[in-house]
C-alpha atoms as a PDB file:
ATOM      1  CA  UNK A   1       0.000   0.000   0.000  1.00  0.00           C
ATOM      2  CA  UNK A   2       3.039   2.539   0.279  1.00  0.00           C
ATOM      3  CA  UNK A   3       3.289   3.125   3.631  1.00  0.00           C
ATOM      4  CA  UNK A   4       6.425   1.267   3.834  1.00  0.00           C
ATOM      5  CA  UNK A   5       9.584   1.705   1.476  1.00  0.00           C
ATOM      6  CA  UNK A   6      10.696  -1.151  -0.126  1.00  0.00           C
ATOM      7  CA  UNK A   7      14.588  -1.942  -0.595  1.00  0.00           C
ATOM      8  CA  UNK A   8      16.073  -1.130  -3.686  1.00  0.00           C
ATOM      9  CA  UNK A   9      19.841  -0.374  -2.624  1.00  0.00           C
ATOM     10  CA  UNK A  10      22.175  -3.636  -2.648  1.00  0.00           C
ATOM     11  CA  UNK A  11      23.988  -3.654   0.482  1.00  0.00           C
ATOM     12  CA  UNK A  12      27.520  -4.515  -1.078  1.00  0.00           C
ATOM     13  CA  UNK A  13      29.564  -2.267   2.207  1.00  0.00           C
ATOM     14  CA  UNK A  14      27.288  -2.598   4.838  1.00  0.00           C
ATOM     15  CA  UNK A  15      24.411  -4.247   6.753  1.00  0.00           C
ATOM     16  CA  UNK A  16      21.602  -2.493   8.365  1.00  0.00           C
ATOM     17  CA  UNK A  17      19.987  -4.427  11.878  1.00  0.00           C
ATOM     18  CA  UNK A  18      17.317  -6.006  10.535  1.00  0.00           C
ATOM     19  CA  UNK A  19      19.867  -7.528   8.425  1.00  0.00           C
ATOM     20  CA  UNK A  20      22.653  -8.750  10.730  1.00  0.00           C
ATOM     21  CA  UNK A  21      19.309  -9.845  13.072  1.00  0.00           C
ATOM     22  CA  UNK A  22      17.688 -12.542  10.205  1.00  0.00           C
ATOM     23  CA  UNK A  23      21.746 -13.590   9.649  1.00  0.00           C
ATOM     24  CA  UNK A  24      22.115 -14.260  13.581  1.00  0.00           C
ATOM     25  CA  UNK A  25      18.317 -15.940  13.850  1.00  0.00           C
ATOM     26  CA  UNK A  26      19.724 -18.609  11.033  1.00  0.00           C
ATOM     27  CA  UNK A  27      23.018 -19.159  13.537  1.00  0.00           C
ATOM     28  CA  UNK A  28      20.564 -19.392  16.707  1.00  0.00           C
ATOM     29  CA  UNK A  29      18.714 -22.210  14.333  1.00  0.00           C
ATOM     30  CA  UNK A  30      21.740 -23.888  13.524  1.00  0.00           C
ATOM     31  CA  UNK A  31      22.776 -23.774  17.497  1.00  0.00           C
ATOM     32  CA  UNK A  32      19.454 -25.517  18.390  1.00  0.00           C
ATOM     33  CA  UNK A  33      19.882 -28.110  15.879  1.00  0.00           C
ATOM     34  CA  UNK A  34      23.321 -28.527  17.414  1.00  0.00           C
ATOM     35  CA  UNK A  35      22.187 -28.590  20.911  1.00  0.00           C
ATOM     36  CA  UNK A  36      19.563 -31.341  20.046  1.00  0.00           C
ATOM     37  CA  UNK A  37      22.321 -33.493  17.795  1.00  0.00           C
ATOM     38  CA  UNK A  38      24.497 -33.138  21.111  1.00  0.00           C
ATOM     39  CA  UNK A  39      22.329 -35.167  22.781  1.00  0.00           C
ATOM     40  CA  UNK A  40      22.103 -38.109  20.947  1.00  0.00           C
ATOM     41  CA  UNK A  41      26.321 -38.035  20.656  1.00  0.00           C
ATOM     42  CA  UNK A  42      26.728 -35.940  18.465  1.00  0.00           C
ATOM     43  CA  UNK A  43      30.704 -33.912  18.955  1.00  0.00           C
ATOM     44  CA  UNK A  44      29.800 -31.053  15.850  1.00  0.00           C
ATOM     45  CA  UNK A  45      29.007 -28.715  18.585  1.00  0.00           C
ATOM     46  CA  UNK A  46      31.573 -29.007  20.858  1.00  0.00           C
ATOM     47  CA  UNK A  47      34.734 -29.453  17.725  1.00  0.00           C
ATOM     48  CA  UNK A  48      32.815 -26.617  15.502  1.00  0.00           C
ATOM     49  CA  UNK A  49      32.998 -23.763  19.330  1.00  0.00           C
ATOM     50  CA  UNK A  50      36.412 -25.162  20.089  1.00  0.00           C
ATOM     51  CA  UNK A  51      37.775 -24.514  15.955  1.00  0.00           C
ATOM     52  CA  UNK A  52      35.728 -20.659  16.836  1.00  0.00           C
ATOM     53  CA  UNK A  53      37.049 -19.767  20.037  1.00  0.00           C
ATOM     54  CA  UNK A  54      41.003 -20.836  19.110  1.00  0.00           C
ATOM     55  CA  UNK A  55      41.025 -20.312  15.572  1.00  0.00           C
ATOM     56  CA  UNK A  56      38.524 -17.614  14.585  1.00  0.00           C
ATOM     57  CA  UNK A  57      38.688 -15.534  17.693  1.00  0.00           C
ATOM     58  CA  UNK A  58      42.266 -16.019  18.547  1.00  0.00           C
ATOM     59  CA  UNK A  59      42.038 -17.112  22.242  1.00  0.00           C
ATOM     60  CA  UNK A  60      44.296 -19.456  24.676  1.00  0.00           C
ATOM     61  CA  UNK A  61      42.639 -23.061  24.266  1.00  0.00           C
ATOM     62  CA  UNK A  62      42.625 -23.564  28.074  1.00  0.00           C
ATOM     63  CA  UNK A  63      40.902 -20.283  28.501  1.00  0.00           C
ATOM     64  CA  UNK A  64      37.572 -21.650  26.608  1.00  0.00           C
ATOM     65  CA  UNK A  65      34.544 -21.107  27.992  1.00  0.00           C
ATOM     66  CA  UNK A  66      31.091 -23.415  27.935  1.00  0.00           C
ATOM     67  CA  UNK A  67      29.403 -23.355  24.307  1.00  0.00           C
ATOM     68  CA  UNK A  68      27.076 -21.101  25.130  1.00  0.00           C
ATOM     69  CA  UNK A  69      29.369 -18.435  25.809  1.00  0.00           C
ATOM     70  CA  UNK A  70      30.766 -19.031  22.620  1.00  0.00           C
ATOM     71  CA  UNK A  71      27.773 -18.428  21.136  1.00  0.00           C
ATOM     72  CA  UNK A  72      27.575 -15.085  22.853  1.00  0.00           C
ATOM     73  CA  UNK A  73      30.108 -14.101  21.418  1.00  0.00           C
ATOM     74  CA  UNK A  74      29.262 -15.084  17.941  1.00  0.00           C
ATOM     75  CA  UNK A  75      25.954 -13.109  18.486  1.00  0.00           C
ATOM     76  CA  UNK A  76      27.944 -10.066  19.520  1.00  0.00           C
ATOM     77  CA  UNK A  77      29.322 -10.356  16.489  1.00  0.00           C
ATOM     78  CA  UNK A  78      27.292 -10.720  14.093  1.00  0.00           C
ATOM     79  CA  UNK A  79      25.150  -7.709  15.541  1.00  0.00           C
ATOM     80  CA  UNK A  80      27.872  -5.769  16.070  1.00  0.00           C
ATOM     81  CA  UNK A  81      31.054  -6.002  14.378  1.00  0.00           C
ATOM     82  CA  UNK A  82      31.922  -4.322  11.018  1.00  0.00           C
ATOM     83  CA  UNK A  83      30.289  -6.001   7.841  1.00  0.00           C
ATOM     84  CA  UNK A  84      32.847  -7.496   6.070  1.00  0.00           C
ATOM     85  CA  UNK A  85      33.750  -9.375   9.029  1.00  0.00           C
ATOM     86  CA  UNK A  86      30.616 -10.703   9.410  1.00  0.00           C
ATOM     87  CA  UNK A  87      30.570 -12.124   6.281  1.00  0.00           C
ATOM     88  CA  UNK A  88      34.126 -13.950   7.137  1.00  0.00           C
ATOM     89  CA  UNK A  89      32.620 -15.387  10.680  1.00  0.00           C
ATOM     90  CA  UNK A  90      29.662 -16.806   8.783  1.00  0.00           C
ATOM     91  CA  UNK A  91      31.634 -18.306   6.529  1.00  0.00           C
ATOM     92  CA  UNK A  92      34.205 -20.211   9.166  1.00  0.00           C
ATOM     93  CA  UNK A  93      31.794 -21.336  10.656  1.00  0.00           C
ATOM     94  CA  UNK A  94      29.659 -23.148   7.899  1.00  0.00           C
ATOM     95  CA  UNK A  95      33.414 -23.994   7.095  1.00  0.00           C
ATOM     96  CA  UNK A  96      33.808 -25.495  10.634  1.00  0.00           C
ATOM     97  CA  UNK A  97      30.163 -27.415  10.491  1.00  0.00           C
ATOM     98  CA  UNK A  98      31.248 -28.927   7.269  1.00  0.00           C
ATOM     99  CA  UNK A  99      34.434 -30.171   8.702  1.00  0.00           C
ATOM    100  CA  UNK A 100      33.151 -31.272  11.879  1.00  0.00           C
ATOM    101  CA  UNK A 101      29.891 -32.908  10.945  1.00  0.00           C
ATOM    102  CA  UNK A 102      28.746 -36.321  11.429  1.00  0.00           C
ATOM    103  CA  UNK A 103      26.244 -38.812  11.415  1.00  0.00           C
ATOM    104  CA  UNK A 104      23.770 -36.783  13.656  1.00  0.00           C
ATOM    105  CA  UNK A 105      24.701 -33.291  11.777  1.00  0.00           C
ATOM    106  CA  UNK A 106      24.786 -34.576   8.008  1.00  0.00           C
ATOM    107  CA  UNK A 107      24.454 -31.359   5.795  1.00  0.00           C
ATOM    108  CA  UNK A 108      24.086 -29.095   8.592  1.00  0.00           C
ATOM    109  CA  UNK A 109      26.557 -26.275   6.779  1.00  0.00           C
ATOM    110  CA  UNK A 110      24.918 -26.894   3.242  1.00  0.00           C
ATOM    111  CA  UNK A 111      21.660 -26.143   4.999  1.00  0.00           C
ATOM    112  CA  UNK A 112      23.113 -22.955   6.468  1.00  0.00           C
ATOM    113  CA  UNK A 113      24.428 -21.976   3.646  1.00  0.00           C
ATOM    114  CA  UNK A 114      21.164 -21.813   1.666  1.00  0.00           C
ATOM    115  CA  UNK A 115      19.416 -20.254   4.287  1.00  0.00           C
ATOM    116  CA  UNK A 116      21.708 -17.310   4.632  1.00  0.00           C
ATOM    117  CA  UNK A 117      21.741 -17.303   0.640  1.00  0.00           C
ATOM    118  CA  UNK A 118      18.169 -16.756   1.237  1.00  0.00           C
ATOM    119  CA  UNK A 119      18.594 -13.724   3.815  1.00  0.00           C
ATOM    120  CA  UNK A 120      21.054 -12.499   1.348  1.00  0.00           C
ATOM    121  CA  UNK A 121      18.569 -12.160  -1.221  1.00  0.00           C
ATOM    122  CA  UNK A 122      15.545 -11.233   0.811  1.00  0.00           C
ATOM    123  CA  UNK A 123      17.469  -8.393   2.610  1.00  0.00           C
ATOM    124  CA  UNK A 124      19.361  -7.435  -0.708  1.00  0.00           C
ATOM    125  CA  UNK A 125      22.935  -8.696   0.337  1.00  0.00           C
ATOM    126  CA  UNK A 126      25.196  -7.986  -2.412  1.00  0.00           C
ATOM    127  CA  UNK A 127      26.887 -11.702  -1.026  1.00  0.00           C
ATOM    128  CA  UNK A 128      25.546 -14.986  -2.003  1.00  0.00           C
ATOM    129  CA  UNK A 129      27.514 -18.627  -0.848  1.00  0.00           C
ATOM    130  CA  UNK A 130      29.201 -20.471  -3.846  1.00  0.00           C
ATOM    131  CA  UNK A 131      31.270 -23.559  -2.943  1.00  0.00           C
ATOM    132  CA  UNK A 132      31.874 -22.595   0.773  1.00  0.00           C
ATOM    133  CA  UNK A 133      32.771 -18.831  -0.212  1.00  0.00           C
ATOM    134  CA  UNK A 134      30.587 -16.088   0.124  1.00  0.00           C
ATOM    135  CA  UNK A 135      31.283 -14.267  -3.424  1.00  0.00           C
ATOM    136  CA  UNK A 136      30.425 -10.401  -4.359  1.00  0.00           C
ATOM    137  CA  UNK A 137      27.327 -11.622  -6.781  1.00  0.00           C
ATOM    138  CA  UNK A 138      24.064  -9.846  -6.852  1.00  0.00           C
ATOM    139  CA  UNK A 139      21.450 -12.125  -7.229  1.00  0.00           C
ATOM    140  CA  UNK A 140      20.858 -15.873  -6.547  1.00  0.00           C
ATOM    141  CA  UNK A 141      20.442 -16.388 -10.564  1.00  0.00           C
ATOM    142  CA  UNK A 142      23.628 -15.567 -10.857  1.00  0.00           C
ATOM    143  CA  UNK A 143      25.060 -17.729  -7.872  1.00  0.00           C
ATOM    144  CA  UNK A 144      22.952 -20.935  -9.043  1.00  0.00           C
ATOM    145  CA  UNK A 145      24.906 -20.178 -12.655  1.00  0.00           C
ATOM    146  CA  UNK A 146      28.320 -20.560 -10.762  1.00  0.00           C
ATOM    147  CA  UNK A 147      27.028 -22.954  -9.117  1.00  0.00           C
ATOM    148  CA  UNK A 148      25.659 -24.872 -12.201  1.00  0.00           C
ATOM    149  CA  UNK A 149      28.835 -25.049 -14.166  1.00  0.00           C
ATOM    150  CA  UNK A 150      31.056 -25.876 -11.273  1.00  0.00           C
ATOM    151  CA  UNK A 151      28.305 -29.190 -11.160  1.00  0.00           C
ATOM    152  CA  UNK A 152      28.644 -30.107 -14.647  1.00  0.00           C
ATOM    153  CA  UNK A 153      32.304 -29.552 -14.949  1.00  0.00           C
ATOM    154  CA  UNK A 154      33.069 -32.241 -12.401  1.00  0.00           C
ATOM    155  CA  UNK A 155      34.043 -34.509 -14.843  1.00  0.00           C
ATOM    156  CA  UNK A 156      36.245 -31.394 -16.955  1.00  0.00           C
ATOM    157  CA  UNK A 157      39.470 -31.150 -13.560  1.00  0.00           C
ATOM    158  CA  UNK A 158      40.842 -28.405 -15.479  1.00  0.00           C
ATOM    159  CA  UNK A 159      37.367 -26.556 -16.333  1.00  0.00           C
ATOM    160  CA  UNK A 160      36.321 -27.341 -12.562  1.00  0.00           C
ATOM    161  CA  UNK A 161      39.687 -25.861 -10.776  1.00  0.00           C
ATOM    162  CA  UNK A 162      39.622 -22.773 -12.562  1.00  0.00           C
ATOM    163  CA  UNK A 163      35.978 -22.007 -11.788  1.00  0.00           C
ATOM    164  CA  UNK A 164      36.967 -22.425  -8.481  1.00  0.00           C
ATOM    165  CA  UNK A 165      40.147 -20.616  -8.470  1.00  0.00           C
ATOM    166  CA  UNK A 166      38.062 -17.558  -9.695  1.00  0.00           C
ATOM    167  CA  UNK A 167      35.518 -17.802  -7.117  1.00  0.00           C
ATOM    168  CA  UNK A 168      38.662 -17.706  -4.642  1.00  0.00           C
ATOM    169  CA  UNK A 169      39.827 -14.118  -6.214  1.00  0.00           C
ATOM    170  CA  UNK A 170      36.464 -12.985  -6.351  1.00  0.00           C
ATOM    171  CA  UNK A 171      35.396 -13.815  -2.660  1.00  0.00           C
ATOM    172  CA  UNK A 172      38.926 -12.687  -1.219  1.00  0.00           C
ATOM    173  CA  UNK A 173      37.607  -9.989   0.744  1.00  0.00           C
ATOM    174  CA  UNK A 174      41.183  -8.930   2.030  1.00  0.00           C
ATOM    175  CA  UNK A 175      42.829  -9.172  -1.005  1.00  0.00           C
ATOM    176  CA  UNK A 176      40.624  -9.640  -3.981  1.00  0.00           C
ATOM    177  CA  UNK A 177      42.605 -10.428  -7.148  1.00  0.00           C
ATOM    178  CA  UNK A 178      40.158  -8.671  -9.857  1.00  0.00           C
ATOM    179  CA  UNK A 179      42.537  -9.349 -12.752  1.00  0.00           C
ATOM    180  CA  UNK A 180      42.729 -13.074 -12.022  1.00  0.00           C
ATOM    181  CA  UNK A 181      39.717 -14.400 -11.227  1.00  0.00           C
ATOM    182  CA  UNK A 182      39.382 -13.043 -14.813  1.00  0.00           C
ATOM    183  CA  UNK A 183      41.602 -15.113 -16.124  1.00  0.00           C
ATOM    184  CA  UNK A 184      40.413 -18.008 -14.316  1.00  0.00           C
ATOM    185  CA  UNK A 185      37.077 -17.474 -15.759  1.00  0.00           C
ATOM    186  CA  UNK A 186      38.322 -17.228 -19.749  1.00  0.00           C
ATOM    187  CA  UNK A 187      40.317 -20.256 -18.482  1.00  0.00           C
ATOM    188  CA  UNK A 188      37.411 -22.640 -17.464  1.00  0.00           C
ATOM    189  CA  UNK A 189      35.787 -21.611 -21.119  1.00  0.00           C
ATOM    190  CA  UNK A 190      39.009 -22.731 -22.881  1.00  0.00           C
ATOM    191  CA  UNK A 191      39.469 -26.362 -21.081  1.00  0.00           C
ATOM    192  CA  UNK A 192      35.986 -27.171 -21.785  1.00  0.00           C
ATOM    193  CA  UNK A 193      37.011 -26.789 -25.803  1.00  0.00           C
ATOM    194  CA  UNK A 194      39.746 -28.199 -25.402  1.00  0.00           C
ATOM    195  CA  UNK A 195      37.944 -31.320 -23.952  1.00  0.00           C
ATOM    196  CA  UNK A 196      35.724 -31.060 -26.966  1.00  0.00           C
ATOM    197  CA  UNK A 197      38.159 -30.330 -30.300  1.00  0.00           C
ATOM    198  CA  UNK A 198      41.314 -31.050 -28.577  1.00  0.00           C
ATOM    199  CA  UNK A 199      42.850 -27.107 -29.476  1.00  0.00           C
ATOM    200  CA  UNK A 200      45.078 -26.111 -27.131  1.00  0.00           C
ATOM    201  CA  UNK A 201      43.280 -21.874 -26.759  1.00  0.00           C
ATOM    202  CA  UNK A 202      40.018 -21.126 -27.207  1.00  0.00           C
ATOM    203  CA  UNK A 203      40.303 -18.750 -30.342  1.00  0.00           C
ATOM    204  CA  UNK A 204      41.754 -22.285 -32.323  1.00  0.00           C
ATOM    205  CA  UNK A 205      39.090 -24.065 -30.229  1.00  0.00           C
ATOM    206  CA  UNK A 206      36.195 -22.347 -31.235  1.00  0.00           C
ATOM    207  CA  UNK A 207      36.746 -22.430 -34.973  1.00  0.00           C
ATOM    208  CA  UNK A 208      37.286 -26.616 -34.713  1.00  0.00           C
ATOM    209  CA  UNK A 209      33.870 -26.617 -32.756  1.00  0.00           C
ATOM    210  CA  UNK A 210      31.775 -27.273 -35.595  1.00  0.00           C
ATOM    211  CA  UNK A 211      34.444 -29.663 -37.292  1.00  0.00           C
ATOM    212  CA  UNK A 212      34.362 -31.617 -33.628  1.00  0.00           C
ATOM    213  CA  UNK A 213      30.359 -32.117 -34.257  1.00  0.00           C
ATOM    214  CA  UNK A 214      29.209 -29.064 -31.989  1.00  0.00           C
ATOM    215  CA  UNK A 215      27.192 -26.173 -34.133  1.00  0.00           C
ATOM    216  CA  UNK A 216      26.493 -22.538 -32.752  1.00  0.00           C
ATOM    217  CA  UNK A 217      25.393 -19.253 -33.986  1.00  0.00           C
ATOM    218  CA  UNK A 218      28.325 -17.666 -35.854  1.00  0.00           C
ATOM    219  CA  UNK A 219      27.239 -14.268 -33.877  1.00  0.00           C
ATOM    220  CA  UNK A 220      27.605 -16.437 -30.527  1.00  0.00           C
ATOM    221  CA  UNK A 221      31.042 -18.068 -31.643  1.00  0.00           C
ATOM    222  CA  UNK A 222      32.498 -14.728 -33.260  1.00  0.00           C
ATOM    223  CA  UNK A 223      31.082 -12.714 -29.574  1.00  0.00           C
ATOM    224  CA  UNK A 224      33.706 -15.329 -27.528  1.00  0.00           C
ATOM    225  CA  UNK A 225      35.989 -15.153 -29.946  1.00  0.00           C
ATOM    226  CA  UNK A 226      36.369 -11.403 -29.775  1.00  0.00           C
ATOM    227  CA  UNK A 227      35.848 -12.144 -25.938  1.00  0.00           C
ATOM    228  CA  UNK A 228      39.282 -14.270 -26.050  1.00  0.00           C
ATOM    229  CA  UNK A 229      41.026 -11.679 -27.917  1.00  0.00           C
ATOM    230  CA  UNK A 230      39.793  -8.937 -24.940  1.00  0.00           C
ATOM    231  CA  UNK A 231      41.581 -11.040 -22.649  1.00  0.00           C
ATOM    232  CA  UNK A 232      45.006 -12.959 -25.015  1.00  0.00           C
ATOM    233  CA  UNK A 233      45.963  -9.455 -26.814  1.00  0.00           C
ATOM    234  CA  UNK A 234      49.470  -7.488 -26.165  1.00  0.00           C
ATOM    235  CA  UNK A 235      47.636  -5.693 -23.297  1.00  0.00           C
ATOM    236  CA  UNK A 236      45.233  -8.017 -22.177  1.00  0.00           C
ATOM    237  CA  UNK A 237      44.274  -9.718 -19.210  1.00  0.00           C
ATOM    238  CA  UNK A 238      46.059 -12.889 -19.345  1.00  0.00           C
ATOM    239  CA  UNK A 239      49.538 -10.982 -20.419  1.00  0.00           C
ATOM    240  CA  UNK A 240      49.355  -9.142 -17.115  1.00  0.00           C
ATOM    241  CA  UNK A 241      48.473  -5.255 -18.014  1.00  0.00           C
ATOM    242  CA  UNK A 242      46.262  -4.990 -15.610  1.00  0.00           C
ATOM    243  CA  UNK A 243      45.582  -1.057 -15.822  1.00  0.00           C
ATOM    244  CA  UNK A 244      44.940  -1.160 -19.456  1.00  0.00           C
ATOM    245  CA  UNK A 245      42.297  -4.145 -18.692  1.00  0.00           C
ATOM    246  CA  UNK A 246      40.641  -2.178 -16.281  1.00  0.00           C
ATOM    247  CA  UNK A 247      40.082  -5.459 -13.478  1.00  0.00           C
ATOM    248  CA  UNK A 248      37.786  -4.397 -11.156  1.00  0.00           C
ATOM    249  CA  UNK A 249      34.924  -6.426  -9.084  1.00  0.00           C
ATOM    250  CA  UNK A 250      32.245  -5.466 -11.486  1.00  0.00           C
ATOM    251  CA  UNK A 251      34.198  -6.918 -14.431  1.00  0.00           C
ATOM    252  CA  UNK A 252      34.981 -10.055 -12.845  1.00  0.00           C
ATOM    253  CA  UNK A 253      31.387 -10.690 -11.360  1.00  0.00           C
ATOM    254  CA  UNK A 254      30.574 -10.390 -15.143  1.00  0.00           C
ATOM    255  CA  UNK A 255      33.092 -12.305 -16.329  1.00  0.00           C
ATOM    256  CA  UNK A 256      32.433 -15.304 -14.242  1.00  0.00           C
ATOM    257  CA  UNK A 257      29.159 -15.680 -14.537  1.00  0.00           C
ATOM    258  CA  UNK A 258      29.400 -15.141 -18.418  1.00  0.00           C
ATOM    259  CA  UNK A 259      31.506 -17.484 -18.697  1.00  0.00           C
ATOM    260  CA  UNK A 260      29.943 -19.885 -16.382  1.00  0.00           C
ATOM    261  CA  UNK A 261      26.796 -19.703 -18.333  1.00  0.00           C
ATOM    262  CA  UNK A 262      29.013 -20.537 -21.264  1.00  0.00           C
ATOM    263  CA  UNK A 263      30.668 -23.566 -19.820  1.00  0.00           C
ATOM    264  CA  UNK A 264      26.957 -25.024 -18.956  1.00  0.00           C
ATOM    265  CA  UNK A 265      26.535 -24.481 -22.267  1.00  0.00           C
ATOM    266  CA  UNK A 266      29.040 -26.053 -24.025  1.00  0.00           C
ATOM    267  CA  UNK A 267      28.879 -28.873 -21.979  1.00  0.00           C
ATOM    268  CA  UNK A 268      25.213 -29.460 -21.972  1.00  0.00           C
ATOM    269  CA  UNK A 269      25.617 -29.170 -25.688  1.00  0.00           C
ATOM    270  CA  UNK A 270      28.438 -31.408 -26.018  1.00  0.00           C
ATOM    271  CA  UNK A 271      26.482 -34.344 -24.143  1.00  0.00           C
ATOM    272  CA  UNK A 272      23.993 -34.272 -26.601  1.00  0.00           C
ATOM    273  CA  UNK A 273      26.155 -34.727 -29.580  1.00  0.00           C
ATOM    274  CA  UNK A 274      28.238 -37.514 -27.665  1.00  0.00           C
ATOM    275  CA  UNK A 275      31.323 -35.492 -27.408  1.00  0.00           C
ATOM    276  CA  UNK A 276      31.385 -35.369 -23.379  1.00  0.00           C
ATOM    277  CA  UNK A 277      30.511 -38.353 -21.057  1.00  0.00           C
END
C-alpha cells in the first residue's frame, strides 16, 4: 500500500539491523539443531565452538569457555562487528560445520548456507555462498549459474579448478585479485574446448567446434571469440596489463558468470552430440 519503502539499494559495504538480526536468527537455528544433535552423541558442537574460540577468535585453548558463551560471542558479532567481518565469521563457521559434521549433523553447513543465501537475497545482500565462499554476486540467478557449471564440470578437472580458483579471487575480501579471477574465468571456457576439439586456446578451439560435431550461432562463436582476444591481446588480461584491462569487481562478477553460463553451455551441448561423457 506505500506506507512502507521497499529496498532497492544492494547492500555490497554494509548491513543495516534487521539484516545482521535474520543472519544471527539462522546461527541461533543452527545452534538448536546442534544442541539437540548433542544429545544423541553428536561432537559437531563441541569441535565446531572449540575450531571458533582458538582459531577464529584467537584465544588461549585452556581459557575456553562453555558453548554457550561461545555463542555469545558469535551473536555479539554478528550484531555488532563491522560487515565485512561478518561475512568472514559466517563463513568459518559453515566452514567449521562442514568439517566437523557427522552422522547426527549430516548437511548441517549446506543447509546454512542456503538459508543465509536466502537472507542475502531477501534483505538485498550484495553476497551470495558459492562452494563454501561467500562471493560479491548480486542475485541468486547468478550464484545458481556458478554454481551450475562448477556441477557439470566435475568430470572437466581443469574446467572445474579454474571455476573455483576464480571464485577464490572474487570472494577474497582482504585481497581480492580482480585481474585473475578473470583469467580463471576465460580459463574454465578454454578447457571445456579443449575437452571437446582437442585445441590447445580457445580462439583455435572455437573455430574446430563445428568440425568436432558441436554447431552454434556464428554471432555467438564470433562474440567469444572477440571475448578471447579482450583477454590474449598485447595488453590483455592474461599478459598481465592490468591497468589497461581495467580489473575491477564489477568486471569479474561479469566475467564469471558469463563465462559460467558458457561452460553449462558447451557442456550441456556437447552431451547431446556424444562429445562429453
Amino acid at each position: 500500500m506505500g506506507h512502507r519503502a521497499t529496498r532497492t539499494v544492494i547492500q555490497t559495504d554494509s548491513l543495516d539491523e534487521d539484516t545482521r538480526t535474520e543472519l544471527w536468527n539462522v546461527l541461533h537455528m543452527l545452534q538448536n539443531a546442534l544442541d539437540r544433535a548433542e544429545r544423541s552423541g553428536s561432537k559437531t558442537q563441541k569441535e565446531l565452538v572449540s575450531a571458533l574460540w582458538r582459531w577464529q577468535f584467537k584465544n588461549p585453548a585452556d581459557e575456553e569457555p562453555p558453548d554457550y558463551q561461545v555463542w555469545r560471542i558469535v551473536k555479539a558479532s554478528i550484531i555488532q562487528g563491522e560487515w565485512f567481518d561478518v561475512l568472514d565469521l559466517i563463513e568459518e563457521i559453515v566452514r567449521y560445520t562442514q568439517r566437523f559434521e557427522d552422522v547426527h549433523t549430516a548437511k548441517a553447513a549446506s543447509a546454512v548456507a542456503e538459508a543465509m543465501n536466502g537472507q542475502f537475497e531477501n534483505y538485498l545482500v550484495g553476497f551470495r555462498f558459492i562452494g563454501g565462499k561467500i562471493s560479491p554476486l548480486d542475485s541468486t540467478a547468478e550464484a545458481d549459474a556458478v554454481v551450475t557449471a562448477q556441477t557439470d564440470a566435475d568430470a572437466i578437472a581443469g574446467a572445474r579448478h579454474a571455476l573455483d580458483r576464480a571464485v577464490e579471487h572474487l570472494a577474497d575480501r582482504e585481497n581480492p585479485d580482480y585481474a585473475n579471477s578473470i583469467k580463471e574465468s576465460i580459463s574454465a571456457v578454454e578447457a571445456v574446448v579443449k575437452k571437446i576439439t582437442g585445441e590447445h586456446t580457445l580462439g583455435a578451439g572455437l573455430s574446430k567446434l563445428e568440425a568436432a560435431g558441436l554447431t552454434i550461432h556464428p554471432a555467438l562463436k564470433g562474440a567469444w571469440s572477440k571475448m578471447y582476444g579482450w583477454t590474449s591481446d598485447g595488453s590483455g588480461i592474461r599478459h598481465g596489463d592490468i591497468d589497461a584491462a581495467d580489473a575491477d569487481q564489477a568486471l569479474a562478477k561479469y566475467m564469471l558468470v558469463t563465462c559460467s553460463a558458457f561452460v553449462s553451455y558447451l557442456i550441456e551441448e556437447g552431451r547431446k552430440q556424444g562429445l562429453l561423457e
